[in-house]
Each structure stands twice: as C-alpha cells, then as structure tokens.
Protein backbone atom coordinates (compact mmCIF):
# COMPACT_ATOMS: atom_id res chain seq x y z
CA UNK A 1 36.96 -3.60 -70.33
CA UNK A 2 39.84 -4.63 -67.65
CA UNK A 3 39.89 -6.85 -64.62
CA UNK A 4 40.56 -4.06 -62.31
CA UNK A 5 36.91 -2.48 -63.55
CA UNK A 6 35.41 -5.45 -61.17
CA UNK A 7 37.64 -4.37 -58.45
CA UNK A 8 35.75 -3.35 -55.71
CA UNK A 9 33.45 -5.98 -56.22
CA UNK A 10 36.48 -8.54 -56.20
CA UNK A 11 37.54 -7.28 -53.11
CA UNK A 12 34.48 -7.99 -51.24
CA UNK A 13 34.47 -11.85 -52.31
CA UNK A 14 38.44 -11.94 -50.80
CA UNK A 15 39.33 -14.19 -47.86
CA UNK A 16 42.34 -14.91 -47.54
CA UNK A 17 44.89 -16.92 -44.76
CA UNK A 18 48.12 -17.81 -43.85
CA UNK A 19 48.99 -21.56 -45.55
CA UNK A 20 50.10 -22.56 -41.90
CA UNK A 21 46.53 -22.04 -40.33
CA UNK A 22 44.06 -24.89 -40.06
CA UNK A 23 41.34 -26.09 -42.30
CA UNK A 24 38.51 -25.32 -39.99
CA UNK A 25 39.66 -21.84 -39.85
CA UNK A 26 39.61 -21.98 -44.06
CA UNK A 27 35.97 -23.56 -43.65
CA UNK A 28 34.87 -20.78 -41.46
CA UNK A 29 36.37 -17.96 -44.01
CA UNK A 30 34.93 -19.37 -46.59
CA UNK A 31 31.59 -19.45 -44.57
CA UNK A 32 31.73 -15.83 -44.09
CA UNK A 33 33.34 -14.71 -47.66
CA UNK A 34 30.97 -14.46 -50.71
CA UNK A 35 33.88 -16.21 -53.02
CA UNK A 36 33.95 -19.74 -53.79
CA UNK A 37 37.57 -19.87 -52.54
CA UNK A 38 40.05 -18.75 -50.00
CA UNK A 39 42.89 -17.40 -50.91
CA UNK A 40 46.51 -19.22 -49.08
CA UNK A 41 48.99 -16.06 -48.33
CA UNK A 42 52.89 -17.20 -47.11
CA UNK A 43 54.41 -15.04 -45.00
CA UNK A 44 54.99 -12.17 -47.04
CA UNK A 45 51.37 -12.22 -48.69
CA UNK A 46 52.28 -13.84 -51.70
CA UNK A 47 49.48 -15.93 -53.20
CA UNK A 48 51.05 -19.40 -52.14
CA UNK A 49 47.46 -21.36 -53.12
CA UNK A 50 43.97 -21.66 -52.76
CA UNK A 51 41.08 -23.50 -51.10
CA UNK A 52 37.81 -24.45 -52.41
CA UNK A 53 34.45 -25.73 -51.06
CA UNK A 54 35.00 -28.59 -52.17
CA UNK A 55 38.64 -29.32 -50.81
CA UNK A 56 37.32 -28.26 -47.32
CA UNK A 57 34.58 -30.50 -47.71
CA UNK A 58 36.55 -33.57 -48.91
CA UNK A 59 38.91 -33.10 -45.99
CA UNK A 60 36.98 -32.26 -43.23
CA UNK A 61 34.68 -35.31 -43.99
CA UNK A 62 37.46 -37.59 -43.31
CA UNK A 63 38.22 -36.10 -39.80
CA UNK A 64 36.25 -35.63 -36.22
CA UNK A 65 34.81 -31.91 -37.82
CA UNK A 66 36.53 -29.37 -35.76
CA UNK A 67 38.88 -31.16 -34.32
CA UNK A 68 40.43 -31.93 -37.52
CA UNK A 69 44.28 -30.53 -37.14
CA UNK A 70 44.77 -30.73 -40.63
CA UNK A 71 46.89 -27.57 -41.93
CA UNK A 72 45.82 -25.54 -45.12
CA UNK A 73 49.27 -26.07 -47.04
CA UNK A 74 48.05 -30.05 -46.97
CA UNK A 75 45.06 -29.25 -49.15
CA UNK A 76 45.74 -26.33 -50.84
CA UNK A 77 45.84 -25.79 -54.73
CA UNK A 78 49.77 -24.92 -55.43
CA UNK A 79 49.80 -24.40 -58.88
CA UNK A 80 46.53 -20.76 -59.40
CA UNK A 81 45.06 -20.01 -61.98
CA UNK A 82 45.43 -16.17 -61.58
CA UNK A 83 44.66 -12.81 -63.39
CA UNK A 84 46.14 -9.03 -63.11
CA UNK A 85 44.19 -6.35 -62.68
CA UNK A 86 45.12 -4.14 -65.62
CA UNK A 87 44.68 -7.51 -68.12
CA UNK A 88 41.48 -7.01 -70.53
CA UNK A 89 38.25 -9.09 -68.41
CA UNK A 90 38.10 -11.32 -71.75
CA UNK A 91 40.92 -12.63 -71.27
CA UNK A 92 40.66 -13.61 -67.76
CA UNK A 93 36.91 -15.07 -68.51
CA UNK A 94 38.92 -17.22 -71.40
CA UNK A 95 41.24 -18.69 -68.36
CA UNK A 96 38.33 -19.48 -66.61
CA UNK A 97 36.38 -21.44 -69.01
CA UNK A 98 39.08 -23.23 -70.36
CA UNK A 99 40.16 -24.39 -66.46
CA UNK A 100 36.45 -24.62 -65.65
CA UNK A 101 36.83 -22.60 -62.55
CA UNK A 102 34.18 -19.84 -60.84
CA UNK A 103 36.39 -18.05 -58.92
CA UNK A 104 39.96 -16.60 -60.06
CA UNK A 105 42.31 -14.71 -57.63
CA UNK A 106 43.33 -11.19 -58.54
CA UNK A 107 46.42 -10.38 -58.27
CA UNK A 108 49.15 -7.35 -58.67
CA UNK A 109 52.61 -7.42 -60.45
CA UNK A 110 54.01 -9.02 -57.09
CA UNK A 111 51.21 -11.31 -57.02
CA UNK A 112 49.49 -10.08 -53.36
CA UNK A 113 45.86 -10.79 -53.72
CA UNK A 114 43.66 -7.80 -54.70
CA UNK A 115 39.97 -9.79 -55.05
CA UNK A 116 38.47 -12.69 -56.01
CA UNK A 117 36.97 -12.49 -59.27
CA UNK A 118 33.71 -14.71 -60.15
CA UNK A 119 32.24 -16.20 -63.26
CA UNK A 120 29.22 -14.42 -63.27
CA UNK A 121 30.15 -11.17 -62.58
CA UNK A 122 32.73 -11.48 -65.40
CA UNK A 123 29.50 -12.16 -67.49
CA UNK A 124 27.03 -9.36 -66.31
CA UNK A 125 30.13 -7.24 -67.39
CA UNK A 126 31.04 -8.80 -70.93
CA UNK A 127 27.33 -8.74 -71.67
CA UNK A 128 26.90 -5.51 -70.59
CA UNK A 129 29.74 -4.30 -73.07
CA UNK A 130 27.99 -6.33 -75.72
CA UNK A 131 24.89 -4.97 -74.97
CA UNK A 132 26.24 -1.30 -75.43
CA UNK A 133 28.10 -2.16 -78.48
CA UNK A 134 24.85 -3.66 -80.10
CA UNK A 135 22.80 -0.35 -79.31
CA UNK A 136 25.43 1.64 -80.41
CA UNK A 137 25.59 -0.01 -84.25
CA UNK A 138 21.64 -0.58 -84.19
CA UNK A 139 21.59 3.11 -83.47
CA UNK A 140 24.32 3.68 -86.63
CA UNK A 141 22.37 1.42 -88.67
CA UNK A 142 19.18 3.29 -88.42
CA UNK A 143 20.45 6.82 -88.69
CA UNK A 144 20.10 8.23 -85.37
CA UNK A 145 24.01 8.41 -85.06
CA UNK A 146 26.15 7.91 -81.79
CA UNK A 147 25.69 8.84 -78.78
C-alpha cells in the first residue's frame, strides 16, 4: 500500500498558510482543519514549516489572545518531517513513530503540500492490509484456495 492510497482523506485534514500571516490566523485554521497541524507555504507554496497545537498554544499563552502580532515564521517547525505520495504507507508510518509525530505533511516531488497524513489512519490502513493478508493464508492453509 502507498501514501497516495490515503489521499483524499489527507487532503481533507490540509490547512495550510502563508509563513508571513499571524498566529491567530494559524489558531483559527487549525480550529477549523481536522489535522493536528498547519501546514507554513512561502510564496511559491513550498512547504516552508509547520504549526502544531501545541506551538499555538505555547505562544498565544504568552500574549493578550488575539491581539498577539506574533508572525507564523517565529514559531514554525523549519526542519518537516515529510512523506511523498507514491512512497509505500510503511514507510511513512516508520518516520512517524520514530519522530513521535501524529500528523505528517504530504508532499509532491516539488514538495507543495498534497494532505496531511495522520497516525491513525495510517493504522486502520496497515491493519487492514494485515488483516487481508491473514485471511488470505488462513484461507490457503485450510484448502479453500485464494480468492
């Protein structure tokens, strides 16, 4: 199974904005998006970062709510941990355990966001494989062949 299987449920959990808007404007994508993160585009719409719930959080607490003026590029992640969409989903659930990270940007070959992909539907989809796999040899196994 690949990434870009999960696609159109990646896209739905997408928000993304420019790294020169404010945080408050992050906060409120983020309030609407059903991603843990919001994805920072530059002006081309490059992945230049991303925000998280609890970046917003930690910043806005610090500030008069939504009067805070503070800019996305302050808080932003730089450095994403990122997968393609034609990359096999183990890999990309590999990334994501070993960073300890729920949500992972999807991105193409010029690295424009395409979706946001979460932990647990990478799951539902590895076990599902698994589970289809298992039936298939238990089927083997007792003689009733493949289907």
């Amino acid at each position: 199974m690949k990434v870009e299987d999960l696609l159109p449920t990646a896209r739905q959990k997408l928000a993304t904005i420019p790294q020169s808007a404010r945080l408050t404007e992050a906060a409120a994508r983020l309030g609407t998006a059903c991603g843990g993160i919001v994805v920072v585009c530059d002006d081309q719409g490059v992945l230049a970062g991303v925000v998280s719930k609890t970046d917003i959080v930690s910043r806005i607490s610090r500030c008069q709510g939504c009067s805070c003026a503070e800019m996305v590029e302050m808080v932003m992640t730089r450095e994403v941990i990122h997968c393609h969409a034609d990359e096999p989903l183990q890999h990309a659930w590999n990334r994501m355990k070993e960073h300890g990270l729920m949500h992972i940007p999807i991105v193409d070959h010029e690295h424009r966001p395409l979706g946001v992909l979460g932990a647990r539907d990478a799951l539902q989809a590895l076990l599902g494989e698994v589970e289809q796999d298992e039936t298939l040899l238990r089927d083997y196994v007792m003689g009733i062949g493949y289907r």
